[in-house]
PDB file of N, CA and C in Angstrom:
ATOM      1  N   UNK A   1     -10.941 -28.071  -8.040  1.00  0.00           N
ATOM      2  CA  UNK A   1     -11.157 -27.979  -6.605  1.00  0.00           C
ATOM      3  C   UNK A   1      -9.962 -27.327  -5.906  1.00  0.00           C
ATOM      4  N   UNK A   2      -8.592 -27.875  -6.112  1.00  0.00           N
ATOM      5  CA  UNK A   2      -7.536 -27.375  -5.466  1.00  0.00           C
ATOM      6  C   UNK A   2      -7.639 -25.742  -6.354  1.00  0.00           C
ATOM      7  N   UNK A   3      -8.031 -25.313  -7.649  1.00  0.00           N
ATOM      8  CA  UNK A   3      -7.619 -23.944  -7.763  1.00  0.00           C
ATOM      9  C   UNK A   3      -8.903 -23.012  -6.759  1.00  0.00           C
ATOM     10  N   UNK A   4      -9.642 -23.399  -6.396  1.00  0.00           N
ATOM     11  CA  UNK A   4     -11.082 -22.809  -5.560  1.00  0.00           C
ATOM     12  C   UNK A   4     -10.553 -22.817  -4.345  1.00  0.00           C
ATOM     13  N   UNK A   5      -9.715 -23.370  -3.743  1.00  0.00           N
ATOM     14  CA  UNK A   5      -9.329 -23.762  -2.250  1.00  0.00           C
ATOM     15  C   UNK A   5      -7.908 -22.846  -2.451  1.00  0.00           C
ATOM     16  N   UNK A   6      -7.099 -22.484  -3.230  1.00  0.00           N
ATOM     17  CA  UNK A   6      -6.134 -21.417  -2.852  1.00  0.00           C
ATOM     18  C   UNK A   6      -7.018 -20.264  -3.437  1.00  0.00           C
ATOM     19  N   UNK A   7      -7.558 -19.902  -4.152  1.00  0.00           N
ATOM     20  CA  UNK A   7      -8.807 -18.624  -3.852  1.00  0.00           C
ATOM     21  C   UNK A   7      -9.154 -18.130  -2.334  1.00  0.00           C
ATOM     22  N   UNK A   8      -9.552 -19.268  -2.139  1.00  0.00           N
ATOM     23  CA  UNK A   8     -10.432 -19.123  -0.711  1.00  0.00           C
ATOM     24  C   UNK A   8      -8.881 -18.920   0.069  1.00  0.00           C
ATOM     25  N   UNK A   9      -7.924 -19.299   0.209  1.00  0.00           N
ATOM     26  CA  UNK A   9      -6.952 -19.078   1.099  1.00  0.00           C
ATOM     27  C   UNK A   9      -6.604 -17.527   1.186  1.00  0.00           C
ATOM     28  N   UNK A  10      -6.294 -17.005  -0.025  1.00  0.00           N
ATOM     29  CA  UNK A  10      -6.382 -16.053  -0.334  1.00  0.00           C
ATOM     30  C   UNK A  10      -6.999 -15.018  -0.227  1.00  0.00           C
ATOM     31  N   UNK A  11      -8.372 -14.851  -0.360  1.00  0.00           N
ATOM     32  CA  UNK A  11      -9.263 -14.267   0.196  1.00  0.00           C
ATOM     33  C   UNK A  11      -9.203 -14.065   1.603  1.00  0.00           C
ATOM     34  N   UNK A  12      -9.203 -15.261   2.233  1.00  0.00           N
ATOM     35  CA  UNK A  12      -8.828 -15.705   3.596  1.00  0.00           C
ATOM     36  C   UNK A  12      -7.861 -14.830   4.568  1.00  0.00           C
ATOM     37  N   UNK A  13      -6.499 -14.755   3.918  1.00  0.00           N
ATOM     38  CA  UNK A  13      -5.487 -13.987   3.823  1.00  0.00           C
ATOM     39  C   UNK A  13      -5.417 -12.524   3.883  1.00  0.00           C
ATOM     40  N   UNK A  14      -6.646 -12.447   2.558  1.00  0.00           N
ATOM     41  CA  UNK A  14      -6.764 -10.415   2.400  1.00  0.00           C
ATOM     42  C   UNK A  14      -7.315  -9.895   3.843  1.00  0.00           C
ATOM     43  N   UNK A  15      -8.461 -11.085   3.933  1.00  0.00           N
ATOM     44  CA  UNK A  15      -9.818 -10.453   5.117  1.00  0.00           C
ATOM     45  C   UNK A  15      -8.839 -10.140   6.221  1.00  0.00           C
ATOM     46  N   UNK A  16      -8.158 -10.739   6.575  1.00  0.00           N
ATOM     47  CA  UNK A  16      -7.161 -11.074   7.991  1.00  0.00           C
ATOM     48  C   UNK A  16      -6.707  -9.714   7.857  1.00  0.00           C
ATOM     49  N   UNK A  17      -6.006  -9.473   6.532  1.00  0.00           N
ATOM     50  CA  UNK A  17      -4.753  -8.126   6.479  1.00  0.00           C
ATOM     51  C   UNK A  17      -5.647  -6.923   7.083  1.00  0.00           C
ATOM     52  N   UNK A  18      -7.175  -7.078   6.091  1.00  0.00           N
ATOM     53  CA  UNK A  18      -7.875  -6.213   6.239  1.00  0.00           C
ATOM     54  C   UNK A  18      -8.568  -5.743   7.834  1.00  0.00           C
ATOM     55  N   UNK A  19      -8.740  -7.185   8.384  1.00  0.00           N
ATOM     56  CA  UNK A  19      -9.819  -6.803   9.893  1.00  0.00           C
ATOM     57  C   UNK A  19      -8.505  -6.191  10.498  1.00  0.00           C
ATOM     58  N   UNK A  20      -7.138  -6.648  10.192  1.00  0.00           N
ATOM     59  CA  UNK A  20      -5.853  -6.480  11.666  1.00  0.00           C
ATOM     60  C   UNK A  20      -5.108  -4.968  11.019  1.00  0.00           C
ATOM     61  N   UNK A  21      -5.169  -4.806   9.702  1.00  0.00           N
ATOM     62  CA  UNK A  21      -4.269  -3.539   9.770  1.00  0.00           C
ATOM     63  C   UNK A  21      -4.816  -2.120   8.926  1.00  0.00           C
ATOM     64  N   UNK A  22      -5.523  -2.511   7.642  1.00  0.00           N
ATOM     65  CA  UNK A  22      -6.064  -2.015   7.026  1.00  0.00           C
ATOM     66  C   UNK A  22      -7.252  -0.807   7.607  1.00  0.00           C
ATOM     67  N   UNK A  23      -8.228  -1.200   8.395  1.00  0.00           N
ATOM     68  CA  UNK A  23      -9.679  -0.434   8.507  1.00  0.00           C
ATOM     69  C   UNK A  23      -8.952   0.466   9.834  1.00  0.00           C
ATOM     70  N   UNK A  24      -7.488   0.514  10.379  1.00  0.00           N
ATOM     71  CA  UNK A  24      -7.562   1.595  11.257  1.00  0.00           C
ATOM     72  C   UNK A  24      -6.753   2.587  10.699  1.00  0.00           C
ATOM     73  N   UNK A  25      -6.297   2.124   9.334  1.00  0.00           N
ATOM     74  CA  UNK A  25      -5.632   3.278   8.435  1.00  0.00           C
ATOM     75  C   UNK A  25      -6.062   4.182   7.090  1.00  0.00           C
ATOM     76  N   UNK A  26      -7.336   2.965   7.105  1.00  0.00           N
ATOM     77  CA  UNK A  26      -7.778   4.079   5.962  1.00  0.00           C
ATOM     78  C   UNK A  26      -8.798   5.216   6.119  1.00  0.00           C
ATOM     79  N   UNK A  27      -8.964   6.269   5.910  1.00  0.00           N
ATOM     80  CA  UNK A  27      -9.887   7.567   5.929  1.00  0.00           C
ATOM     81  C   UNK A  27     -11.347   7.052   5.009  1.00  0.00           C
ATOM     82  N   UNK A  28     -12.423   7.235   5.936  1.00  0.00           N
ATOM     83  CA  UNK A  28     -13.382   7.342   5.381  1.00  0.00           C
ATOM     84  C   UNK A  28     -14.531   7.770   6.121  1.00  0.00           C
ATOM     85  N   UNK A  29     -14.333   9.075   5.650  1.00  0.00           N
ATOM     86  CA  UNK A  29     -15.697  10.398   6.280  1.00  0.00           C
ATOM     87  C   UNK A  29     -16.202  10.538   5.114  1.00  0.00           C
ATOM     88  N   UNK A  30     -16.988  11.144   5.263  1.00  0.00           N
ATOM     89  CA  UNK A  30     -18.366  11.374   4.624  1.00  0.00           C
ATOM     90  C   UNK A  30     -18.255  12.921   3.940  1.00  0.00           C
ATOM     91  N   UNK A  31     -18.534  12.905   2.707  1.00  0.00           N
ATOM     92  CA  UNK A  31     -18.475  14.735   2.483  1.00  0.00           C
ATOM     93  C   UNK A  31     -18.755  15.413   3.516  1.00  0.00           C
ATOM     94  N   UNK A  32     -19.881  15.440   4.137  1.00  0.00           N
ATOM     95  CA  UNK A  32     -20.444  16.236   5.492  1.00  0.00           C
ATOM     96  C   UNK A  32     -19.058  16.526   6.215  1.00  0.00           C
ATOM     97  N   UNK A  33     -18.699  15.443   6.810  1.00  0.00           N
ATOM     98  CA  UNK A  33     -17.494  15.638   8.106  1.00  0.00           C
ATOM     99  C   UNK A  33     -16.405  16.332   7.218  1.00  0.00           C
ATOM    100  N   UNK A  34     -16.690  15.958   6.096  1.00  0.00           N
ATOM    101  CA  UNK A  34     -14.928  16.173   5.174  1.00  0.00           C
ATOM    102  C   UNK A  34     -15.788  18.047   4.857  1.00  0.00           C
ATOM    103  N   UNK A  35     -16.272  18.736   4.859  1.00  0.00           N
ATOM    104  CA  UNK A  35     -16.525  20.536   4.542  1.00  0.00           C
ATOM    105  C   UNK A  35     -16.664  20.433   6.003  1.00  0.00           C
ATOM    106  N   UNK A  36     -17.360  19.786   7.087  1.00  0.00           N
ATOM    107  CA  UNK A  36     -17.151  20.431   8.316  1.00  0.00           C
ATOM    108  C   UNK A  36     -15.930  20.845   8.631  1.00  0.00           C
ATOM    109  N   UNK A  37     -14.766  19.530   8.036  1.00  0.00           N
ATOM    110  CA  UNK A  37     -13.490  19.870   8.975  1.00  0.00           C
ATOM    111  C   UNK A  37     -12.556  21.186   7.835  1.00  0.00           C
ATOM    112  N   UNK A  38     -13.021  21.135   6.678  1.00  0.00           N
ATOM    113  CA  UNK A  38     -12.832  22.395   5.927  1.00  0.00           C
ATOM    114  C   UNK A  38     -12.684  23.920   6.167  1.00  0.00           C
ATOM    115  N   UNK A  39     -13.976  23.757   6.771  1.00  0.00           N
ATOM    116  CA  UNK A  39     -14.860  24.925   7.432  1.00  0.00           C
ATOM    117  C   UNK A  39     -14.258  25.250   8.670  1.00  0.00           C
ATOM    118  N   UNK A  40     -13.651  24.442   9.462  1.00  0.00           N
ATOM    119  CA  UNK A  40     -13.320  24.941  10.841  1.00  0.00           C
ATOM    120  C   UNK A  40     -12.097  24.821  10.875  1.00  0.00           C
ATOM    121  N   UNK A  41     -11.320  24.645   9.899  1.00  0.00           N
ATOM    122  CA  UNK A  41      -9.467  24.876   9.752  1.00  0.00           C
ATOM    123  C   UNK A  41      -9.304  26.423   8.586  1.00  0.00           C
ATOM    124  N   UNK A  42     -10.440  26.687   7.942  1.00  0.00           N
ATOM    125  CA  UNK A  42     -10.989  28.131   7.331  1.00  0.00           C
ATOM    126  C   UNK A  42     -11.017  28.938   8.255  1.00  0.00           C
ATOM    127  N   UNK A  43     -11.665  28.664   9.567  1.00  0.00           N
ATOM    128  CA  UNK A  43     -11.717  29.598  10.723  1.00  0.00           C
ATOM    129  C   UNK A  43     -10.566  29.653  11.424  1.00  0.00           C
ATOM    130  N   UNK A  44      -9.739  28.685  11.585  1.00  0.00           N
ATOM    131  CA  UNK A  44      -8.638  28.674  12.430  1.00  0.00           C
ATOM    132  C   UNK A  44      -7.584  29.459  11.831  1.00  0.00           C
ATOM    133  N   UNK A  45      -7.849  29.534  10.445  1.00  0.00           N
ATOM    134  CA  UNK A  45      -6.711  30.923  10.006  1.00  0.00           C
ATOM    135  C   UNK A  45      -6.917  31.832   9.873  1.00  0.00           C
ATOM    136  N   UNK A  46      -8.247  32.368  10.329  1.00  0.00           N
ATOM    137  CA  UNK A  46      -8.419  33.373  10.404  1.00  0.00           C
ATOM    138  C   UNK A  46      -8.477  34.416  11.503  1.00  0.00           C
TER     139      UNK A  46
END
């Protein structure tokens, strides 16, 4: 029981890191957006 209950703390712990610092730093577009923005920095040097 006590090893299931520091799991869960833990877990507990990640989610927190994750909702407060994590999801406004990591990149995640979609192939689509990721050749759109390809495509229009292709044009910008040209």
């Amino acid at each position: 029981m006590e090893a299931a209950l520091c799991c869960l703390g833990v877990f507990a712990i990640f989610m927190l890191y994750f909702a407060l610092y994590s999801r406004h730093r990591l990149v995640a577009n979609s192939p689509d957006e990721e050749f759109a923005a390809l495509a229009e920095a292709e044009e910008d040097l040209r």
